[in-house]
Protein backbone atom coordinates (compact mmCIF):
# COMPACT_ATOMS: atom_id res chain seq x y z
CA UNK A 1 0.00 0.00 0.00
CA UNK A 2 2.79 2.02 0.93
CA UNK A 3 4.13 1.81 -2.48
CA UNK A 4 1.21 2.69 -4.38
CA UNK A 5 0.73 6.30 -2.44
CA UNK A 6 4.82 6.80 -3.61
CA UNK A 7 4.38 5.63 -6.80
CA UNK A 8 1.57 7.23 -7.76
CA UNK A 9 2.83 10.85 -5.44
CA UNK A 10 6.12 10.32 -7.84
CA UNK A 11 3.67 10.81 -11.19
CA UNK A 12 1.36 13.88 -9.40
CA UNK A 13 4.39 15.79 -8.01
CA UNK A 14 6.44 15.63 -11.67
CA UNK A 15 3.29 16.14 -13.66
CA UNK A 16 2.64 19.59 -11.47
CA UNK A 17 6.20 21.31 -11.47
CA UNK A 18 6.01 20.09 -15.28
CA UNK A 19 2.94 22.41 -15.33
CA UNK A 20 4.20 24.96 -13.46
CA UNK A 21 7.76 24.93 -15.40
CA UNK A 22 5.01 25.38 -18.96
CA UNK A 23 2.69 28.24 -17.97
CA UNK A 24 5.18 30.30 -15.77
CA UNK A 25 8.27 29.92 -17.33
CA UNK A 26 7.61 28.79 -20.85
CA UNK A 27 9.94 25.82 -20.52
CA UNK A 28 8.62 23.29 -23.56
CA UNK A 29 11.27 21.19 -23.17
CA UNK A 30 10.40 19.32 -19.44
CA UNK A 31 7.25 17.45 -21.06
CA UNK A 32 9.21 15.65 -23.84
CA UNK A 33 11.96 14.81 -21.17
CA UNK A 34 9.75 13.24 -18.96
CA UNK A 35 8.00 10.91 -21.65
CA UNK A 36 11.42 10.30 -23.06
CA UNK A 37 12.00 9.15 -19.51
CA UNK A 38 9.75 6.90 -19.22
CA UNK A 39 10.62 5.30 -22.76
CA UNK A 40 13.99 5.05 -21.29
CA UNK A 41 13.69 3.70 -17.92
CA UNK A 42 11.13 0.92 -19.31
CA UNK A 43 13.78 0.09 -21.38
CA UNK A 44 16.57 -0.12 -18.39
CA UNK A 45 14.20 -1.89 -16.51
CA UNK A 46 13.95 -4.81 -19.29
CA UNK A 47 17.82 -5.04 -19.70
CA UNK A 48 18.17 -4.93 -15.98
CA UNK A 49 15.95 -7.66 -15.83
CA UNK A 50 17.64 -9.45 -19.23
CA UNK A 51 21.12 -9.16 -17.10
CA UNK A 52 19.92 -10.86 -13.92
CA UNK A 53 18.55 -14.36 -16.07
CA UNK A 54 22.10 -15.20 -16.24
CA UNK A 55 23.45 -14.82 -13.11
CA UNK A 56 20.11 -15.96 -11.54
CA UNK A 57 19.99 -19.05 -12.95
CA UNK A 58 24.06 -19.59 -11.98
CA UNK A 59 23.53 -18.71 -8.61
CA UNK A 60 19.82 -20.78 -8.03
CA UNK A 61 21.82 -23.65 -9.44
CA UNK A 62 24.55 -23.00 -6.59
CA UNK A 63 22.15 -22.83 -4.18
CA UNK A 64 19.82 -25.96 -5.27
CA UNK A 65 22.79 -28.07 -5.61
CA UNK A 66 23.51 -26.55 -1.56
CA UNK A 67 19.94 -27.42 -0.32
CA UNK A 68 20.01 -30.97 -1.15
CA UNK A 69 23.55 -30.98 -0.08
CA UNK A 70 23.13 -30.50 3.62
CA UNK A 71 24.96 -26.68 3.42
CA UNK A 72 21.75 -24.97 4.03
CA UNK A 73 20.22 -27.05 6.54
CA UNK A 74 23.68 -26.66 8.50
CA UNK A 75 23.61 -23.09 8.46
CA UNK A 76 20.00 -22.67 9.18
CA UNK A 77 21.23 -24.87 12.70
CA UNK A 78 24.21 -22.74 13.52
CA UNK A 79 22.14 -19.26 13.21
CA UNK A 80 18.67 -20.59 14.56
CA UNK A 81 19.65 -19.36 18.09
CA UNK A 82 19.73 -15.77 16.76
CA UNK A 83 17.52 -15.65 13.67
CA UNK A 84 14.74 -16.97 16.56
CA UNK A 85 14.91 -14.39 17.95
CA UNK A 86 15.41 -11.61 15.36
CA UNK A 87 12.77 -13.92 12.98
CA UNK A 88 10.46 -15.83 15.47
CA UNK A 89 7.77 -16.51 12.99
CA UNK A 90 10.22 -18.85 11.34
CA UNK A 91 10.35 -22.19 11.76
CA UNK A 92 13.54 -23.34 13.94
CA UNK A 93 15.74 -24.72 11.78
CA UNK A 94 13.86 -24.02 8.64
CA UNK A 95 16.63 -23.62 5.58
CA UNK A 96 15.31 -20.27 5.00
CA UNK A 97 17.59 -18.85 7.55
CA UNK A 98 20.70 -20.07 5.76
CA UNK A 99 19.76 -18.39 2.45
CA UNK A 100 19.21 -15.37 4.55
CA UNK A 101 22.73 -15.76 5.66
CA UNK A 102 23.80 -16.70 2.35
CA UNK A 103 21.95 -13.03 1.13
CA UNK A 104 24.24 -11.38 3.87
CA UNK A 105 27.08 -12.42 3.43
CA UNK A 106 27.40 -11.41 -0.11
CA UNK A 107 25.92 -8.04 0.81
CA UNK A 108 28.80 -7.58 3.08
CA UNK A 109 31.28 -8.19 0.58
CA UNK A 110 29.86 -5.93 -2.22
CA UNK A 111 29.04 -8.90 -4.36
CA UNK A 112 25.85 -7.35 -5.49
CA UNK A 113 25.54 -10.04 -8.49
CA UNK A 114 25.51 -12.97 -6.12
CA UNK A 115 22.85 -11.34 -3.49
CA UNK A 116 20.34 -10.62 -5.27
CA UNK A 117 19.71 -14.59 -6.69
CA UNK A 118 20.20 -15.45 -2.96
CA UNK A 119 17.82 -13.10 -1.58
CA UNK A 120 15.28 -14.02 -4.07
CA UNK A 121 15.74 -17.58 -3.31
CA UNK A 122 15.17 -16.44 0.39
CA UNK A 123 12.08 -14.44 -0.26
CA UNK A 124 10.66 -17.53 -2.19
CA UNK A 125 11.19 -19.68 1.09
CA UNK A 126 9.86 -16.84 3.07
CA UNK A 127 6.63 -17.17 1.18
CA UNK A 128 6.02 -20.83 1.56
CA UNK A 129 5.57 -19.68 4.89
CA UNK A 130 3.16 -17.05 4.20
CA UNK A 131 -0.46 -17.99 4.99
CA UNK A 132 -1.49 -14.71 3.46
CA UNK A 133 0.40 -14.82 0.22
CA UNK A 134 -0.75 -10.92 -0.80
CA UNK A 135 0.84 -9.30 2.30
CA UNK A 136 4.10 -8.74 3.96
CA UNK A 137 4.69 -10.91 6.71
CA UNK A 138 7.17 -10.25 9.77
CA UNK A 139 10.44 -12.22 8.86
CA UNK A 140 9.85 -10.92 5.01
CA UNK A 141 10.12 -7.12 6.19
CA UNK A 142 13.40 -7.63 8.72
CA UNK A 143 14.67 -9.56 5.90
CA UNK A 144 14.22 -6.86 3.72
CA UNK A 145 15.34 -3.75 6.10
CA UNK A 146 18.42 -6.21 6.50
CA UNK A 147 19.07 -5.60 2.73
CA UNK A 148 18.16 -2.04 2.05
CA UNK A 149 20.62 -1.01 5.37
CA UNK A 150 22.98 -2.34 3.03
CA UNK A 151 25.65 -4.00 5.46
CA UNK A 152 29.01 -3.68 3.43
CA UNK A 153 32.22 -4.56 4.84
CA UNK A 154 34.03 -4.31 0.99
CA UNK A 155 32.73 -1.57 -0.82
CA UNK A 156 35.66 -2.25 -3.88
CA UNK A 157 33.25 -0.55 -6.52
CA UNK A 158 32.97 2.65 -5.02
CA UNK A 159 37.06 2.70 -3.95
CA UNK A 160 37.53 1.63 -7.95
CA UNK A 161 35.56 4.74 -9.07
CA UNK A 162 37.62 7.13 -6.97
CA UNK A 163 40.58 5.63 -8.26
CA UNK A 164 38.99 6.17 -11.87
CA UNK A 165 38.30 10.10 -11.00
CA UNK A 166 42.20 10.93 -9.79
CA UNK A 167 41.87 10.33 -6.06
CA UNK A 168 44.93 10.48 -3.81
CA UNK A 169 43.86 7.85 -1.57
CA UNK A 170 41.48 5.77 -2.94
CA UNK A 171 40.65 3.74 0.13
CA UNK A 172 40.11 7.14 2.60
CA UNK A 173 36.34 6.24 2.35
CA UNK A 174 36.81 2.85 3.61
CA UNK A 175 36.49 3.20 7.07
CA UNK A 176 33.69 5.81 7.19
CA UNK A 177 31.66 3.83 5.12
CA UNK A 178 31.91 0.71 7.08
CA UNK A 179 31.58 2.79 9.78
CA UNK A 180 28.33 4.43 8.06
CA UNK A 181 26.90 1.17 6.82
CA UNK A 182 27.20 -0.53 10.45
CA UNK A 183 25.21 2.22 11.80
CA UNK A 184 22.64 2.00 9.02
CA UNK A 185 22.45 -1.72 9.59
CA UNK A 186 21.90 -1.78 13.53
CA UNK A 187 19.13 1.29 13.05
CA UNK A 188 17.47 -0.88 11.00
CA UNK A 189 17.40 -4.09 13.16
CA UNK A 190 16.45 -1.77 15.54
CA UNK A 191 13.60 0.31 14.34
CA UNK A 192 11.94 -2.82 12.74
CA UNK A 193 12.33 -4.54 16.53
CA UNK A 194 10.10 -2.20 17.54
CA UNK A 195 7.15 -1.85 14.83
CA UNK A 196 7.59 -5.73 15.39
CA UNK A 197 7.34 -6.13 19.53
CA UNK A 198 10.95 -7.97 18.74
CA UNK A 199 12.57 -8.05 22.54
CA UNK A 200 16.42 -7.33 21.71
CA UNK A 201 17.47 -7.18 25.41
CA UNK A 202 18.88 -10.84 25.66
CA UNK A 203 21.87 -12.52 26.20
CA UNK A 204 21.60 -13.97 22.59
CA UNK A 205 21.08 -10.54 20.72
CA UNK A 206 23.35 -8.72 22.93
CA UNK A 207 26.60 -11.04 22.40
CA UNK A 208 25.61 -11.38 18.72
CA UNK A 209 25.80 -7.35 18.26
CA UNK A 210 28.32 -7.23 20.46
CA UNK A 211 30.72 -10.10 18.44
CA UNK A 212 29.45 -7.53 15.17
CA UNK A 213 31.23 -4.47 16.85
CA UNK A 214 34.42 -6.26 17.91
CA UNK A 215 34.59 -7.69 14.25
CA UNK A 216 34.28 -4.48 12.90
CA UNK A 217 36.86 -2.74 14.84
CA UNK A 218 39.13 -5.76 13.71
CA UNK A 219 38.97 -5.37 10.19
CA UNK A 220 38.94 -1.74 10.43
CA UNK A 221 42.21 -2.03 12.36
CA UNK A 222 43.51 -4.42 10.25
CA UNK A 223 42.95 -3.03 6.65
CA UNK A 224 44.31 0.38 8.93
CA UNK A 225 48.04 -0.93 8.92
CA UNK A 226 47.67 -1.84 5.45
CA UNK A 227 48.88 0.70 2.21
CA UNK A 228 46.28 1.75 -0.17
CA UNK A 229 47.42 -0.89 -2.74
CA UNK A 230 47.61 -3.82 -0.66
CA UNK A 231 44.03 -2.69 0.78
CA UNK A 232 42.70 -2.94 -2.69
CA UNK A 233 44.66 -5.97 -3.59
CA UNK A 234 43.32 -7.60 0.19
CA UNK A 235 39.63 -6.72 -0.03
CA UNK A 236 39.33 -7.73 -3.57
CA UNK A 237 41.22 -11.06 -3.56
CA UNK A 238 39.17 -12.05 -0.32
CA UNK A 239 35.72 -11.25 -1.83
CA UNK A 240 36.18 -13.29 -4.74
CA UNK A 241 37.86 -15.86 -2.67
CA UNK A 242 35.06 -16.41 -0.85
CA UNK A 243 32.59 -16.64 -3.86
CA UNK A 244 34.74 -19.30 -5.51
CA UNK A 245 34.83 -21.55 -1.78
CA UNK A 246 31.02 -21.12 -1.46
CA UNK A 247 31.10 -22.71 -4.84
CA UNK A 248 33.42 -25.34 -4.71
CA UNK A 249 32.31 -26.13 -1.29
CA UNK A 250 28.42 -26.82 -2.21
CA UNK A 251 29.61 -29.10 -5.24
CA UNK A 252 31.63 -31.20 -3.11
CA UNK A 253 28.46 -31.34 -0.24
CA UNK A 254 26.60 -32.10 -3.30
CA UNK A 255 28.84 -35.05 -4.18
CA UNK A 256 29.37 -36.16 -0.48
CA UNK A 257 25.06 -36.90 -0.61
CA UNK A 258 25.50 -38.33 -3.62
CA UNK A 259 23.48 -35.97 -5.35
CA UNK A 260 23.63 -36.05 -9.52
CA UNK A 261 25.34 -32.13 -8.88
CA UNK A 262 24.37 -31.21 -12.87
CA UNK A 263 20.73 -32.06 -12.89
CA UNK A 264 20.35 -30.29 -9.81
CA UNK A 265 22.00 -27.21 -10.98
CA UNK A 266 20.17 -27.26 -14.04
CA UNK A 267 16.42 -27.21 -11.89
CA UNK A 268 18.02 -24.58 -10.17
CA UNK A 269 18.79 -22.45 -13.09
CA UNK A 270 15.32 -23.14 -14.89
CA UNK A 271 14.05 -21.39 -11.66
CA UNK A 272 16.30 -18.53 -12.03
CA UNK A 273 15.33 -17.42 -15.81
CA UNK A 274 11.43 -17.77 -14.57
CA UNK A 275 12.23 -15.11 -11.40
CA UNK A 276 13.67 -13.04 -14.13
CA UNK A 277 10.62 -12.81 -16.16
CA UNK A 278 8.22 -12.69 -13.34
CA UNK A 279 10.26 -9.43 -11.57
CA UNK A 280 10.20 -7.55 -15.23
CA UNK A 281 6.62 -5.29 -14.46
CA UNK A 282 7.75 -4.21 -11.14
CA UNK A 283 10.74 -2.74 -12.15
CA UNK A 284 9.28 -1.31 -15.08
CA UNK A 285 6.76 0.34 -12.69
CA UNK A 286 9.69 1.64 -10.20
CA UNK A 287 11.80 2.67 -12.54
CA UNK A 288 9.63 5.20 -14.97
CA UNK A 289 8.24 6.74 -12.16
CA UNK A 290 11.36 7.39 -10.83
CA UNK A 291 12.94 8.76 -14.31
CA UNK A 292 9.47 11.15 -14.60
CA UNK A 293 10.20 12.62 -11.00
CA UNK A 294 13.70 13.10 -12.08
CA UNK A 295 13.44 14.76 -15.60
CA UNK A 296 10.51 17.17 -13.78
CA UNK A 297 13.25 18.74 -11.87
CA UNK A 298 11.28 17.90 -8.81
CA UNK A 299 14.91 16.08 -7.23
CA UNK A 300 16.69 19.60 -7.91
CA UNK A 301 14.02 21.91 -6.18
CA UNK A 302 14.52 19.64 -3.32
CA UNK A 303 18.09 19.33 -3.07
CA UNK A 304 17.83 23.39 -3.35
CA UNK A 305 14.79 23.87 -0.85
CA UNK A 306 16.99 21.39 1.46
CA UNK A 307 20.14 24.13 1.14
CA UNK A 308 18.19 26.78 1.69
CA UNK A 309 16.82 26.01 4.48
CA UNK A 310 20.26 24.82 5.89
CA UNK A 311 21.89 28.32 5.48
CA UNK A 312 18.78 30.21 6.58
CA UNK A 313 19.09 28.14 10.10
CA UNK A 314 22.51 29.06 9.94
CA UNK A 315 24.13 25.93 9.26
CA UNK A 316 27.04 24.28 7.61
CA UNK A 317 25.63 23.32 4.30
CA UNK A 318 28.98 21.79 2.70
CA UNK A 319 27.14 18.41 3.17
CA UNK A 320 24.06 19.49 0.58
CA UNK A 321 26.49 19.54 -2.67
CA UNK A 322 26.48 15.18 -1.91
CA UNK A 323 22.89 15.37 -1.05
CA UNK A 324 21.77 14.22 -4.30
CA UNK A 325 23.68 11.02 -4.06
CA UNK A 326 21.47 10.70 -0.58
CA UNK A 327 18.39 11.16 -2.42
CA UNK A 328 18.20 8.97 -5.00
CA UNK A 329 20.08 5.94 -3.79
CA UNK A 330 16.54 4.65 -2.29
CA UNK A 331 15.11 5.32 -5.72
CA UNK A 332 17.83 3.78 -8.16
CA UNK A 333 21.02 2.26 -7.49
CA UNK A 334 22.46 3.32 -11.22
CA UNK A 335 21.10 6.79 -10.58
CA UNK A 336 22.74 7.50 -7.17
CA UNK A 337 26.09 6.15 -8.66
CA UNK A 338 25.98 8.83 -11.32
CA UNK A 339 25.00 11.12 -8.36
CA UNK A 340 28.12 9.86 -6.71
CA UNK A 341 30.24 10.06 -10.18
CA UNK A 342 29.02 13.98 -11.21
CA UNK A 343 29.96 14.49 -7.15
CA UNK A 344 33.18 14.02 -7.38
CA UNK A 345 33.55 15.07 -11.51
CA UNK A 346 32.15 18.91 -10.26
CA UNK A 347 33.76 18.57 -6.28
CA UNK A 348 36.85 16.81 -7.13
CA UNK A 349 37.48 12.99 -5.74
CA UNK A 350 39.40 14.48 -2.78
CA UNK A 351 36.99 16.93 -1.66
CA UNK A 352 34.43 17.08 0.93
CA UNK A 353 31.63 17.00 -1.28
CA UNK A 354 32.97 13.82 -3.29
CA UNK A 355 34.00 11.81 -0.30
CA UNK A 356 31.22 11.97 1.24
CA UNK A 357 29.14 10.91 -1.56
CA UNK A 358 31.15 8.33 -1.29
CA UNK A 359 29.77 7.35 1.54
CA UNK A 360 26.44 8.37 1.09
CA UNK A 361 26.78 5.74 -1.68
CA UNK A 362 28.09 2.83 0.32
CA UNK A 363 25.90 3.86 3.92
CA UNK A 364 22.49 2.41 2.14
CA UNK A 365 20.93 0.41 -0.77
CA UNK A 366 18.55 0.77 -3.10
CA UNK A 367 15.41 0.79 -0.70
CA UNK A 368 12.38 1.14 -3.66
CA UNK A 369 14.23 -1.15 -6.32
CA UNK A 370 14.65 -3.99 -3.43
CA UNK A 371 11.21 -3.56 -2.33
CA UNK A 372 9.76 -4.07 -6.11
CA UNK A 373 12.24 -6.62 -7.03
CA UNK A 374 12.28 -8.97 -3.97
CA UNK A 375 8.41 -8.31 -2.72
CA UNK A 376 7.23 -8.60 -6.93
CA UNK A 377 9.26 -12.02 -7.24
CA UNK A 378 7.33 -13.88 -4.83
CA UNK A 379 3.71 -11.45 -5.54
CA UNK A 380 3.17 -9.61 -2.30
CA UNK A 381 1.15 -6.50 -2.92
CA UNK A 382 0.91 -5.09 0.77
CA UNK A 383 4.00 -3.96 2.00
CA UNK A 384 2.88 -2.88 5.55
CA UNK A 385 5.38 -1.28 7.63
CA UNK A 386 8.50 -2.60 5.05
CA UNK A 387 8.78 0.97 3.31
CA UNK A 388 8.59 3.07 6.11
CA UNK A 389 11.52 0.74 8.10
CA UNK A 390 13.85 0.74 5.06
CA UNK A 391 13.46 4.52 4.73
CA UNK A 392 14.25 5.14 8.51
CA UNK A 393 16.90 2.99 8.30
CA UNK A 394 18.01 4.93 4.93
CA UNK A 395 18.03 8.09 7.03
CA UNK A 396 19.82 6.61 9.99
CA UNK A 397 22.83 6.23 7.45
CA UNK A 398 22.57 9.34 5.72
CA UNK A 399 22.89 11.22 9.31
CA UNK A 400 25.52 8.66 10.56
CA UNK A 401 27.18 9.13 6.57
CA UNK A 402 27.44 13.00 7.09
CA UNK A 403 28.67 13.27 10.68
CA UNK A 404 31.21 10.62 9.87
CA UNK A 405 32.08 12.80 6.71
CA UNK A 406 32.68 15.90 9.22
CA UNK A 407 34.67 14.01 11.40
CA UNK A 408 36.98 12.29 9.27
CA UNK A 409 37.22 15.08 6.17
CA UNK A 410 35.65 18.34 7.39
């Protein structure tokens, strides 16, 4: 429901600055823009869509072949203690919570290719579940608010582009944006506790966040007495590591069960090109009304109202040059990294403005395009509280994004 008032507010809000753009300043260019717009982002929403069928049918495969090799039974075991608690309309023990797992753990390592397939894979368990197959349930929308806090420990895409755009120190945004993202993350678990009656205050929850915050002041120590070479060098070779073991490992769990390892990746992958199709009108839906409310020049007139209102409190507003990158990284993932890109083009890579886009990048994810693409793979039409979570949460790590920028770089 939640989606339908912003899809449809997206359309009314672009169609009346449009208007207003027409009678009082003549401007006859903003109503062929916006319908070229929506031409457009139909047409990225179909190759977005053509792109995943590959790598959603390799990675269902992986995963089939890892369900009826034991891997994601045995994970579902080792987390049930804390995904009971975080997720207690799930089953205990139910494999869902080792795709969930699976989901993460990619997330945290920037391999945005692999965690997508996973967390549709997860949403499609998460469903079986669902005795009201329309709506949102519970574990769906803490699942989701998990994804759109967008955990990263790696965030090698964003440290590649600032080594693209002339930056000194690539790496500089490494720690603030772990630092952002971990913030982001724990807002979310948070915030959704409590729209949920989820009791955090146990010894489970408490040494689980606590083993989190140790973890994270380990690697950011670690990668700390490390050059900005080696760092790259590090973070990439682990995160692709990793992929390859998680590979390797389910084939040979596959083999140890004596499962026929082909076959079963092959009914794996079928299921993969079908999610592809089936995901194709939601992000067609998404994704114009996003490029309308864009070529309006409704983001600009907020970005401006936003810096106005910043200097007429009397405030430092360095921080609003990077707020576009804030903006539309809930709406489009593409579009805030072009947000991030023209950042540091206009800013320069080593200023203010283009670090901390930077880390507005890396804080969050792609709130609306998760909600369409996970919640239209498996049908759900009610999204209860799921918008309103992921946005808090996407706000949490803006805030935490731009005080982190201050400290570190202003």
């Amino acid at each position: 429901m939640v989606l339908n008032y912003i899809w449809i507010a997206f359309f009314l809000v672009a169609f009346a600055i449009a208007v207003v753009k027409l009678v009082f300043m003549g401007d006859t260019t903003v109503f062929p823009a916006m319908m070229n717009s929506t031409f457009d982002s139909a047409k990225t929403a179909f190759e977005i869509s053509l792109g995943l069928t590959g790598v959603l049918s390799l990675w269902l495969g992986v995963m089939k072949i890892g369900e009826r090799g034991g891997v994601v039974n045995m994970l579902a075991r080792v987390l049930s203690p804390v995904f009971t608690r975080l997720f207690p309309d799930i089953p205990k023990g139910h494999p869902v919570t080792g795709s969930i797992f699976m989901n993460m753990a990619a997330n945290m390592l920037g391999l945005d290719n692999a965690a997508t397939p996973l967390g549709l894979r997860a949403m499609e368990q998460l469903q079986e579940l669902n005795t009201k197959k329309d709506t949102a349930t519970n574990p769906m929308i803490m699942f989701l608010v998990l994804n759109t806090s967008g955990l990263t420990i790696i965030p090698i895409s964003i440290m590649v582009y600032r080594a693209q755009l002339g930056a000194q120190q690539p790496t500089d945004v490494f720690i603030p944006i772990l630092l952002a993202t971990f913030f982001s993350t724990m807002a979310g678990i948070v915030i959704t506790s409590v729209y949920q009656h989820i009791n955090l205050i146990n010894r489970t929850i408490i040494l689980t966040l606590g083993g989190m915050c140790v973890a994270v002041a380990a690697i950011i120590w670690g990668f700390g007495q490390l050059d900005k070479d080696m760092m790259n060098t590090v973070s990439t070779s682990v995160a692709n590591i990793l992929l390859m073991t998680i590979i390797v490992a389910f084939i040979l769990a596959g083999m140890r069960k004596h499962v026929n390892v082909y076959d079963t990746f092959i009914e794996g992958a079928k299921d993969g090109f079908s999610t592809a199709v089936r995901i194709i009108p939601y992000l067609v839906a998404i994704l114009v009304a996003i490029g309308v409310f864009r070529a309006s020049g409704a983001m600009d007139l907020l970005v401006s109202g936003v810096k106005w209102t910043v200097a007429a409190c009397g405030g430092n507003a360095d921080f609003v040059g990077a707020l576009p990158t804030a903006l539309m990284k809930p709406l489009s993932g593409s579009g805030a990294r072009g947000m991030m890109v023209d950042a540091m083009t206009t800013y320069g890579a080593d200023s203010f403005v283009g670090r901390l886009s930077c880390l507005l990048q890396g804080s969050t994810d792609t709130t609306f395009y998760i909600l369409a693409v996970y919640f239209g793979s498996v049908g759900i039409r009610y999204t209860r509280h799921a918008a309103t979570c992921g946005l808090l949460a996407d706000l949490s790590g803006t805030v935490a994004a731009i005080a982190i920028a201050y400290m570190f770089f202003g």
